[in-house]
PDB file of N, CA and C in Angstrom:
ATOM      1  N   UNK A   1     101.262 195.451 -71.330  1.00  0.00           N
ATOM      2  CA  UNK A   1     100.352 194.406 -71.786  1.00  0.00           C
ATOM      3  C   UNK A   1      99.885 193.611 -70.566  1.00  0.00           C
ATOM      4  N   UNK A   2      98.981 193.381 -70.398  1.00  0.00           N
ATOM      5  CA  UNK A   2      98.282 192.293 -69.451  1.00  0.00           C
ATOM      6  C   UNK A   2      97.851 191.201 -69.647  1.00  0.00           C
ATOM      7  N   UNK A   3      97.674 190.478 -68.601  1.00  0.00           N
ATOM      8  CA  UNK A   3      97.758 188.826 -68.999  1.00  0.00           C
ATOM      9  C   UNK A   3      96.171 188.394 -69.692  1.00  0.00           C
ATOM     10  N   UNK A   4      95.424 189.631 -70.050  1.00  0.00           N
ATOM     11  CA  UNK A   4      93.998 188.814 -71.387  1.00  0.00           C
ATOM     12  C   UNK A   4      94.641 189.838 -72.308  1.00  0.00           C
ATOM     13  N   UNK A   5      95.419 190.413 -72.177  1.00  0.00           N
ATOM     14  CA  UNK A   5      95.350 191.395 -73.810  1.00  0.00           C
ATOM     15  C   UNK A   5      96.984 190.354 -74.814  1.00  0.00           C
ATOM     16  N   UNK A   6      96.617 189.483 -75.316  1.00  0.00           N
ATOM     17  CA  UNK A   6      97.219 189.125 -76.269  1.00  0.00           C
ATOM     18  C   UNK A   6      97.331 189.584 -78.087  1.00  0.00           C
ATOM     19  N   UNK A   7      98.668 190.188 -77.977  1.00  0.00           N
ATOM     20  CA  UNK A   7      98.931 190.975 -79.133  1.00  0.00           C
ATOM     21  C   UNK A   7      98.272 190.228 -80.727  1.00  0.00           C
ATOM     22  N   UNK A   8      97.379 190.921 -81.214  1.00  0.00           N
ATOM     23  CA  UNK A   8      96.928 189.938 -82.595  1.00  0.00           C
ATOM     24  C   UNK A   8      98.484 189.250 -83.196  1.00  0.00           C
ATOM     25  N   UNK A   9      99.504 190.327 -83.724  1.00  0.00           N
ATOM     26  CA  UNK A   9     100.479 189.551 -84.232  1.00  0.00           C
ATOM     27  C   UNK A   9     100.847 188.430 -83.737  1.00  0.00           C
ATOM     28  N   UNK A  10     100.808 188.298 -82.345  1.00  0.00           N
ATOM     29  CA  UNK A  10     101.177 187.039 -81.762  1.00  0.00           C
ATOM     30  C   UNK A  10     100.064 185.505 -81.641  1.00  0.00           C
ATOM     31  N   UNK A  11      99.026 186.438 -81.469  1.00  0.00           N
ATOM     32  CA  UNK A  11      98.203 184.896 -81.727  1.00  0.00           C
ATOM     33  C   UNK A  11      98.075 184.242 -82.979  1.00  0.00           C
ATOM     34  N   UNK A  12      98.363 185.311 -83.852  1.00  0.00           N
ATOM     35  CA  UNK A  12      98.205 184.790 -85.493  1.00  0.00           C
ATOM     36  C   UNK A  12      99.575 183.940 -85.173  1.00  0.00           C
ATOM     37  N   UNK A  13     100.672 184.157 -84.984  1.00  0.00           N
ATOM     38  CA  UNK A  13     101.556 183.719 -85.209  1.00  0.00           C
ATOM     39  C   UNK A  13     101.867 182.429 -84.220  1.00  0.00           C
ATOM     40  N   UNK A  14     100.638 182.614 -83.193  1.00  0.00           N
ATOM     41  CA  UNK A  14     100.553 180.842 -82.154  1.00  0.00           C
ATOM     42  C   UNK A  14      99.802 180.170 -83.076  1.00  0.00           C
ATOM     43  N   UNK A  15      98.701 180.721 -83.496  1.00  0.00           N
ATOM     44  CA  UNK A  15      97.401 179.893 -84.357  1.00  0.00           C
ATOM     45  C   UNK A  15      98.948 179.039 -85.424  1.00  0.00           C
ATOM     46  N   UNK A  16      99.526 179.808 -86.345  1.00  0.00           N
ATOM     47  CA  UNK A  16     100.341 179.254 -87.315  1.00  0.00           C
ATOM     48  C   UNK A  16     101.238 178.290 -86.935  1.00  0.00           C
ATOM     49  N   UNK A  17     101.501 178.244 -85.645  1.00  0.00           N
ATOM     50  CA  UNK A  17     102.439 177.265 -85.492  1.00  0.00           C
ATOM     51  C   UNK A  17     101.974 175.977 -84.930  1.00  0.00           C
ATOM     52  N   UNK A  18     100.904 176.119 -84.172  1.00  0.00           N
ATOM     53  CA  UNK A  18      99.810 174.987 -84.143  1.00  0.00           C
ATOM     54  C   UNK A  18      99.561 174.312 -85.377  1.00  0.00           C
ATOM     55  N   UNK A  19      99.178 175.138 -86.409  1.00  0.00           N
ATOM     56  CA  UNK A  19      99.281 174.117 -87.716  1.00  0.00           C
ATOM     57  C   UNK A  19     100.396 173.740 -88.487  1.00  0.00           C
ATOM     58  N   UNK A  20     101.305 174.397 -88.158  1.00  0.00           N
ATOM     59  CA  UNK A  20     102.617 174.003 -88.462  1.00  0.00           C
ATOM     60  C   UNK A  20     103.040 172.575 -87.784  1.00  0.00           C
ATOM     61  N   UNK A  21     102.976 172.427 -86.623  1.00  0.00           N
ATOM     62  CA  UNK A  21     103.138 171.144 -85.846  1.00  0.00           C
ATOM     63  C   UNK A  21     102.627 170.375 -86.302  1.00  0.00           C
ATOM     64  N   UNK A  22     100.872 170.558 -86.745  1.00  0.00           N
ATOM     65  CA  UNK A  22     100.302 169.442 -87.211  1.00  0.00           C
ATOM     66  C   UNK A  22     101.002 168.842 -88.574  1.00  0.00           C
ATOM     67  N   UNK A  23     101.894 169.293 -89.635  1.00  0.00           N
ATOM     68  CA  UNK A  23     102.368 168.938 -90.787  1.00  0.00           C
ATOM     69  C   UNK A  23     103.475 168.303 -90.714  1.00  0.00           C
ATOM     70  N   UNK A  24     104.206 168.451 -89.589  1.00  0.00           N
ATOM     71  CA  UNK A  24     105.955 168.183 -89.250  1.00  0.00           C
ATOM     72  C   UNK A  24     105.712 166.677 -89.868  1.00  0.00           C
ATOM     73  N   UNK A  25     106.859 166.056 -90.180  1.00  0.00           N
ATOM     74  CA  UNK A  25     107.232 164.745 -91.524  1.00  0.00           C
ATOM     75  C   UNK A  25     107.891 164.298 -90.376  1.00  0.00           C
ATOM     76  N   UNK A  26     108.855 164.442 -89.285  1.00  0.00           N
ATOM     77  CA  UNK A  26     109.605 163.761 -88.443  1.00  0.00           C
ATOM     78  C   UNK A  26     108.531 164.135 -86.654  1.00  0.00           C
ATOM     79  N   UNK A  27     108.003 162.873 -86.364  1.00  0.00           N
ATOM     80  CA  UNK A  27     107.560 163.038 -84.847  1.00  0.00           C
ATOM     81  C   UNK A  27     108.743 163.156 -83.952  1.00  0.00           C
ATOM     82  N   UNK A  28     108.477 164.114 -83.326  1.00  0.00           N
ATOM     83  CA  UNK A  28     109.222 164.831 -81.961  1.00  0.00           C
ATOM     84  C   UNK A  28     109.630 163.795 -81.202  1.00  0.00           C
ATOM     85  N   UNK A  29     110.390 163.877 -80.104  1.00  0.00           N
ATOM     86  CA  UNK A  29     110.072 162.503 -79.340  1.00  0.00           C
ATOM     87  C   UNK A  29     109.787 163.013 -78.006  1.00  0.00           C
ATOM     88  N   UNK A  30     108.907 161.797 -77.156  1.00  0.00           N
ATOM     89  CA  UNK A  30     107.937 162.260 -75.905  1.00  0.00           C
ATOM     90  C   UNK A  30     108.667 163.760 -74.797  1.00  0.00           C
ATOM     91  N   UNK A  31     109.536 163.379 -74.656  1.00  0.00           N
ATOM     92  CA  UNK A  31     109.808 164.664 -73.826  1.00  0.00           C
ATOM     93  C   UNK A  31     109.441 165.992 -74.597  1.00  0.00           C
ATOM     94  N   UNK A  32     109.991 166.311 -76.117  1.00  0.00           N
ATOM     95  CA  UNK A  32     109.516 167.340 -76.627  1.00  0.00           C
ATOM     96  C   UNK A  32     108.410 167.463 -76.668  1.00  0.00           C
ATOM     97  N   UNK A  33     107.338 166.365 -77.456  1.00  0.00           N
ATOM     98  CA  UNK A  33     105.997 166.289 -77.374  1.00  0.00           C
ATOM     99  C   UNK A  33     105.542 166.794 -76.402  1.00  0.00           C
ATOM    100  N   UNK A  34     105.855 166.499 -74.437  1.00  0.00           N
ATOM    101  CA  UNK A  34     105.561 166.857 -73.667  1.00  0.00           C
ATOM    102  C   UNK A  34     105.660 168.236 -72.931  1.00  0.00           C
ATOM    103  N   UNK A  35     106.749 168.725 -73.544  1.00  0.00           N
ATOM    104  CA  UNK A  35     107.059 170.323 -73.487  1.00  0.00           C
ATOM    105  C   UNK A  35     106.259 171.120 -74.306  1.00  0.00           C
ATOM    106  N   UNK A  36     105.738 170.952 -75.546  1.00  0.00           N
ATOM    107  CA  UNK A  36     104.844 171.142 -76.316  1.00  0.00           C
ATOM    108  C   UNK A  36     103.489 171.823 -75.950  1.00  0.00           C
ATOM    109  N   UNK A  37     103.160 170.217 -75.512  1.00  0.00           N
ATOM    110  CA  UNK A  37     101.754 170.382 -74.955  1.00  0.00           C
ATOM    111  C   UNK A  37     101.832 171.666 -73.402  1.00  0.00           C
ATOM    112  N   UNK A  38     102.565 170.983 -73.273  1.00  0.00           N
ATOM    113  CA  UNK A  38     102.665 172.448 -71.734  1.00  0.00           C
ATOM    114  C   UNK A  38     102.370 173.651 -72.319  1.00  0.00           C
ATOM    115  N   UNK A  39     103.341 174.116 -73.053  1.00  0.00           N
ATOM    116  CA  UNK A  39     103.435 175.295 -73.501  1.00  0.00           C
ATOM    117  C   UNK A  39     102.363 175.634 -74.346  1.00  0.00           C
ATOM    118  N   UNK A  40     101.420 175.109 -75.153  1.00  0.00           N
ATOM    119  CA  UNK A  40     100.818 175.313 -75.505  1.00  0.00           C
ATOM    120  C   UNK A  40      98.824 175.513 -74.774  1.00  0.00           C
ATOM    121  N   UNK A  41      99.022 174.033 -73.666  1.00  0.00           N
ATOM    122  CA  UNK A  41      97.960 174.532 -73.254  1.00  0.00           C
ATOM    123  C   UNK A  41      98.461 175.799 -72.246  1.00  0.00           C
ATOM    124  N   UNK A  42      99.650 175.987 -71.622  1.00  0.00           N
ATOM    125  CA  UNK A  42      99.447 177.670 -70.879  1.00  0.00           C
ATOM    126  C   UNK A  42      99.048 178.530 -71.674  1.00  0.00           C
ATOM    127  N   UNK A  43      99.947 178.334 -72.807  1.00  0.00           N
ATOM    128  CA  UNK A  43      99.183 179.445 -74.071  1.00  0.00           C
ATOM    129  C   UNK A  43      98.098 179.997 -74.533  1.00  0.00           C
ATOM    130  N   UNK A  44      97.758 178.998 -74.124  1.00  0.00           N
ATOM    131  CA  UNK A  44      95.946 179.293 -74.918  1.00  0.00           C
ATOM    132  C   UNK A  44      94.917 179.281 -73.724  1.00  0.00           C
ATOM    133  N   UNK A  45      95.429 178.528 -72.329  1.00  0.00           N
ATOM    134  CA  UNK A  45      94.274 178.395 -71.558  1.00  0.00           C
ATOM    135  C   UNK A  45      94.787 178.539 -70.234  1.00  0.00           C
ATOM    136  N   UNK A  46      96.319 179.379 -69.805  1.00  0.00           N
ATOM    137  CA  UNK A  46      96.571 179.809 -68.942  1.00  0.00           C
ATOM    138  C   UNK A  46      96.860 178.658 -68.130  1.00  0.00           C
ATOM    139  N   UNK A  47      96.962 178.767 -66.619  1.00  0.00           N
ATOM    140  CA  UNK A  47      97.322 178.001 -65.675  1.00  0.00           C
ATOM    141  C   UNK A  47      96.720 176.616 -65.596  1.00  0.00           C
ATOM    142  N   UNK A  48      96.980 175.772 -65.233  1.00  0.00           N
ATOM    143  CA  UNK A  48      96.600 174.762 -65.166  1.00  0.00           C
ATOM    144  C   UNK A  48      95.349 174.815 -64.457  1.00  0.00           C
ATOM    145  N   UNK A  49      94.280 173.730 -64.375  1.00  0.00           N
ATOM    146  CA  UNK A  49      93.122 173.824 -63.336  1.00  0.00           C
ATOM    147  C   UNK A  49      92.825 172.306 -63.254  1.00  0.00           C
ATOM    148  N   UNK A  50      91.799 171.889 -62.887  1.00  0.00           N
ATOM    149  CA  UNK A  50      91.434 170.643 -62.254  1.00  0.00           C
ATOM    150  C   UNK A  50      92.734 169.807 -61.750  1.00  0.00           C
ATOM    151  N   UNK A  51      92.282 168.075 -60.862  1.00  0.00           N
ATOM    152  CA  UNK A  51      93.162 167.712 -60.513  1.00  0.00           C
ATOM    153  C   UNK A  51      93.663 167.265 -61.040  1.00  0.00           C
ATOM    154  N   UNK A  52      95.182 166.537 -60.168  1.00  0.00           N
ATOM    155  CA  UNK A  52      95.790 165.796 -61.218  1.00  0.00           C
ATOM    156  C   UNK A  52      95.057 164.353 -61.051  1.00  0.00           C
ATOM    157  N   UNK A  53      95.174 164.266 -62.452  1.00  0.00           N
ATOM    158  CA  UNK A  53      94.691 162.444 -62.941  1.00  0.00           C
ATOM    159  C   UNK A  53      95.497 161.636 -61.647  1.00  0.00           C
ATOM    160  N   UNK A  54      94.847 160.714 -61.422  1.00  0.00           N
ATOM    161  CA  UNK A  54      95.308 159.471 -60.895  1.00  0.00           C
ATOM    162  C   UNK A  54      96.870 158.697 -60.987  1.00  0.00           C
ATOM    163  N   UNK A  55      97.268 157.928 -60.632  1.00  0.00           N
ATOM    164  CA  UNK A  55      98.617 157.185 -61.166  1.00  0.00           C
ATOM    165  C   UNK A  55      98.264 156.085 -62.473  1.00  0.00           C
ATOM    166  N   UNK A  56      96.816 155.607 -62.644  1.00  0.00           N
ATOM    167  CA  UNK A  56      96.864 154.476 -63.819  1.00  0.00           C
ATOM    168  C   UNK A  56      96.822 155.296 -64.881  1.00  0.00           C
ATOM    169  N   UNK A  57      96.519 156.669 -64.586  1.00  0.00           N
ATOM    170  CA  UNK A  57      95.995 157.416 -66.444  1.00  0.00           C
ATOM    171  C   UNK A  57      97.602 158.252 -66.708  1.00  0.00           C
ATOM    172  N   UNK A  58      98.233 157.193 -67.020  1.00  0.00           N
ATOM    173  CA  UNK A  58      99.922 157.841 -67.636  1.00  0.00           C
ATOM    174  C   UNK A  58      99.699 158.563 -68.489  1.00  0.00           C
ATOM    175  N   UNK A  59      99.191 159.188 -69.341  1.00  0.00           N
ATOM    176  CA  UNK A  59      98.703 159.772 -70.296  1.00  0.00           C
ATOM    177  C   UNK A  59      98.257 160.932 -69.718  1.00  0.00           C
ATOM    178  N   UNK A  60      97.469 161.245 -69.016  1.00  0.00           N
ATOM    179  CA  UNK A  60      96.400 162.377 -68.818  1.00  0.00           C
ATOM    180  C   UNK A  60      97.837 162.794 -67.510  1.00  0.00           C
ATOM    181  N   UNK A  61      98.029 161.602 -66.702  1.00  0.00           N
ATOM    182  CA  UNK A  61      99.081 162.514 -65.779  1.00  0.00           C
ATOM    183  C   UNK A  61     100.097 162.906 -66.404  1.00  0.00           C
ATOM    184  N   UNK A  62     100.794 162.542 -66.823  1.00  0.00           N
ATOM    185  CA  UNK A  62     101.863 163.091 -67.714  1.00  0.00           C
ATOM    186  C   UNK A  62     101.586 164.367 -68.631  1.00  0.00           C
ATOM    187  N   UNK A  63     100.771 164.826 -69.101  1.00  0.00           N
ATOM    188  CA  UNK A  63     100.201 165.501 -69.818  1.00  0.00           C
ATOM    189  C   UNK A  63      99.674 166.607 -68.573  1.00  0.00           C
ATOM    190  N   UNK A  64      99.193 166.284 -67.593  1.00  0.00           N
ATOM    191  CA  UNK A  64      98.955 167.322 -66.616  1.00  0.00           C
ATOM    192  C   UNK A  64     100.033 167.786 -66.192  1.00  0.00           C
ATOM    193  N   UNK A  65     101.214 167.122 -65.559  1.00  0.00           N
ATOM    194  CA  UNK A  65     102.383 167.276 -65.229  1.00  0.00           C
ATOM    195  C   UNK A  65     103.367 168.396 -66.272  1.00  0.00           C
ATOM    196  N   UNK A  66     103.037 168.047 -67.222  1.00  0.00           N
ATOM    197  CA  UNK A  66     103.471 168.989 -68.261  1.00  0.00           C
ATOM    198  C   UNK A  66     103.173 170.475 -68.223  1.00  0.00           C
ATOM    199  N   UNK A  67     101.793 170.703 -68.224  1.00  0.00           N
ATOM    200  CA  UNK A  67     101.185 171.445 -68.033  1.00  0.00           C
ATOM    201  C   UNK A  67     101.348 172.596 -66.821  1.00  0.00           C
ATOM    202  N   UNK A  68     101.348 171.695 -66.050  1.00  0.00           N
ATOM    203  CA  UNK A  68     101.775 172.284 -64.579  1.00  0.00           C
ATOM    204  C   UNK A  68     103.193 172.533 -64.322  1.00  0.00           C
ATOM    205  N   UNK A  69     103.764 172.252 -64.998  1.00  0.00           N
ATOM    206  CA  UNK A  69     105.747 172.900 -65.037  1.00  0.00           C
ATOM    207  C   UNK A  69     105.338 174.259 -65.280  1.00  0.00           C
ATOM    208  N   UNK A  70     104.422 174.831 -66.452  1.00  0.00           N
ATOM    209  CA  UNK A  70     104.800 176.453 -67.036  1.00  0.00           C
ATOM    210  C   UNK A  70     103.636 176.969 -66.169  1.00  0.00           C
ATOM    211  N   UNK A  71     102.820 176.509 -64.788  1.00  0.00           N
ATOM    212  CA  UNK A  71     102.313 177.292 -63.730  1.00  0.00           C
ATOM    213  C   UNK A  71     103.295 178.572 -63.579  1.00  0.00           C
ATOM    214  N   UNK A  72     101.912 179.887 -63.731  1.00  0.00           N
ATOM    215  CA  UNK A  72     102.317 181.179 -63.193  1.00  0.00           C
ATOM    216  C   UNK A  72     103.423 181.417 -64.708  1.00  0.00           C
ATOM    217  N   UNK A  73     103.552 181.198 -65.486  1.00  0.00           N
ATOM    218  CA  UNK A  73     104.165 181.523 -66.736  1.00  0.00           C
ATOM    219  C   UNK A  73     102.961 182.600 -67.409  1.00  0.00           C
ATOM    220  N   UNK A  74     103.218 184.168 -68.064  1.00  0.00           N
ATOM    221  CA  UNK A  74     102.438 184.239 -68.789  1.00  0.00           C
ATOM    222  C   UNK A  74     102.163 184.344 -70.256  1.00  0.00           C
ATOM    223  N   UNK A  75     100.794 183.666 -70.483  1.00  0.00           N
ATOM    224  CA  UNK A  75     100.162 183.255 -71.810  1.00  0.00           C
ATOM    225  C   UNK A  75     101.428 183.823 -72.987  1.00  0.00           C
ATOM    226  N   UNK A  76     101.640 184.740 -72.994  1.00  0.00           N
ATOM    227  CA  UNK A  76     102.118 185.791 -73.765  1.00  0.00           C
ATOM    228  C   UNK A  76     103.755 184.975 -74.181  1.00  0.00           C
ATOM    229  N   UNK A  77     104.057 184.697 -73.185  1.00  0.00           N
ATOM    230  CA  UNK A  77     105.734 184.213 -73.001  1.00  0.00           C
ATOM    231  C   UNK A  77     105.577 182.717 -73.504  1.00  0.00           C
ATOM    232  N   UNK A  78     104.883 181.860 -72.754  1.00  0.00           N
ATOM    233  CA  UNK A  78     103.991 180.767 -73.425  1.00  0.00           C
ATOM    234  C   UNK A  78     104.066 180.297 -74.989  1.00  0.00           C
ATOM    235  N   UNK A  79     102.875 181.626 -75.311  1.00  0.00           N
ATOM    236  CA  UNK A  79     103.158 181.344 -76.691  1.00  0.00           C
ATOM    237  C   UNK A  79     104.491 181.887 -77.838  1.00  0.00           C
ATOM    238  N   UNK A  80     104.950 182.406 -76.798  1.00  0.00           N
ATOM    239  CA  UNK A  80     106.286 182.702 -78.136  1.00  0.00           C
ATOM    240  C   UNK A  80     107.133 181.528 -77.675  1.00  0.00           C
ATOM    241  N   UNK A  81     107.299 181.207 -76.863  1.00  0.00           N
ATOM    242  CA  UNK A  81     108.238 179.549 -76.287  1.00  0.00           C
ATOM    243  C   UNK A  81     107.781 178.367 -77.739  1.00  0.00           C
ATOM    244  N   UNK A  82     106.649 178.517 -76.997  1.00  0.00           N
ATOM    245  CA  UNK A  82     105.346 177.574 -78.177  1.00  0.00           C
ATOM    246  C   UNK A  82     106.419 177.848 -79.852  1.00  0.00           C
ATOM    247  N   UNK A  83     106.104 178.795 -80.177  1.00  0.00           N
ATOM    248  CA  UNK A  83     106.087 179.279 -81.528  1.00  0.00           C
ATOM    249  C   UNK A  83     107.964 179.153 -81.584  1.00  0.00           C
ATOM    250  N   UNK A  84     108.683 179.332 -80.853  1.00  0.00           N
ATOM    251  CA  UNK A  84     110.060 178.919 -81.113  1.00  0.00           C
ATOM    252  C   UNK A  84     109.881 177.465 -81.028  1.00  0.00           C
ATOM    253  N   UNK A  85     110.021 176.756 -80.506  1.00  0.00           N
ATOM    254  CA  UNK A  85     110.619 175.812 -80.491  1.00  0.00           C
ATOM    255  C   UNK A  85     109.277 175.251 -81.262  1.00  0.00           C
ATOM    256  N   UNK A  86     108.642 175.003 -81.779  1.00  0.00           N
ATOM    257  CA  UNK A  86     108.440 174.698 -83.056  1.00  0.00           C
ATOM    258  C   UNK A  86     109.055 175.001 -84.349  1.00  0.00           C
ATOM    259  N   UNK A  87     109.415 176.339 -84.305  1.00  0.00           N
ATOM    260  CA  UNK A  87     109.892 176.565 -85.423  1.00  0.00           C
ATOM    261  C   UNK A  87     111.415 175.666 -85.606  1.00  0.00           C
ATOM    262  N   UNK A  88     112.257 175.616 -84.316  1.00  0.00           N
ATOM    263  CA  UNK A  88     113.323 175.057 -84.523  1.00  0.00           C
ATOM    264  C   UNK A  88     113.261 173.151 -84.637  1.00  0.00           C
ATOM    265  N   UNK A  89     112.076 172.821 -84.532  1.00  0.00           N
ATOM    266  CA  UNK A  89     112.340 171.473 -85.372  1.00  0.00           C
ATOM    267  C   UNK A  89     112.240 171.244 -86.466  1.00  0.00           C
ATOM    268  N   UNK A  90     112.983 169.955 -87.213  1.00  0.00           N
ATOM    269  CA  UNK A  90     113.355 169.731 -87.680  1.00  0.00           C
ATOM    270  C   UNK A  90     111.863 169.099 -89.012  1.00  0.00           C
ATOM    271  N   UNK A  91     111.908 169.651 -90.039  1.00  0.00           N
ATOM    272  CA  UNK A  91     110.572 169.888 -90.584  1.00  0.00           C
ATOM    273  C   UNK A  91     110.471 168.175 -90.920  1.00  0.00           C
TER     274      UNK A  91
END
């Protein structure tokens, strides 16, 4: 498999857990949230790109920072990370 050929079973099964997240009854707390988002934007949009935000945008840096931990991870691995550890919280 190569890093654009993503298996249909598996994206169906990233797409599902994306909306699965959106329903969860108990919010995650920020570190998970922030592992999340990593894993999910490698998932879907590969390596990180542009710079990093500034020091006042805590938000956007933090969120880049995230992002940039699963650098050189591929998509594929990404999204099954993604899709576990969603599944293992707590609904």
């Amino acid at each position: 498999m190569t890093e654009s050929t993503i298996p249909a079973a598996l994206q169906a099964a990233f797409d599902a857990a994306i909306a699965h997240s959106k329903t969860l009854t108990t919010r995650p707390d920020n570190l998970t949230l922030l592992q999340l988002y990593g894993l999910y934007k490698q998932g879907s949009a590969g390596d990180v790109t542009g710079e990093r935000p500034g020091m006042t945008d805590f938000v956007a840096r933090a969120k880049w920072d995230a992002w940039a931990t699963y650098q050189g991870v591929p998509r594929a691995v990404a999204m099954q990370t993604y899709i576990d550890r969603i599944n293992a919280l707590p609904e």
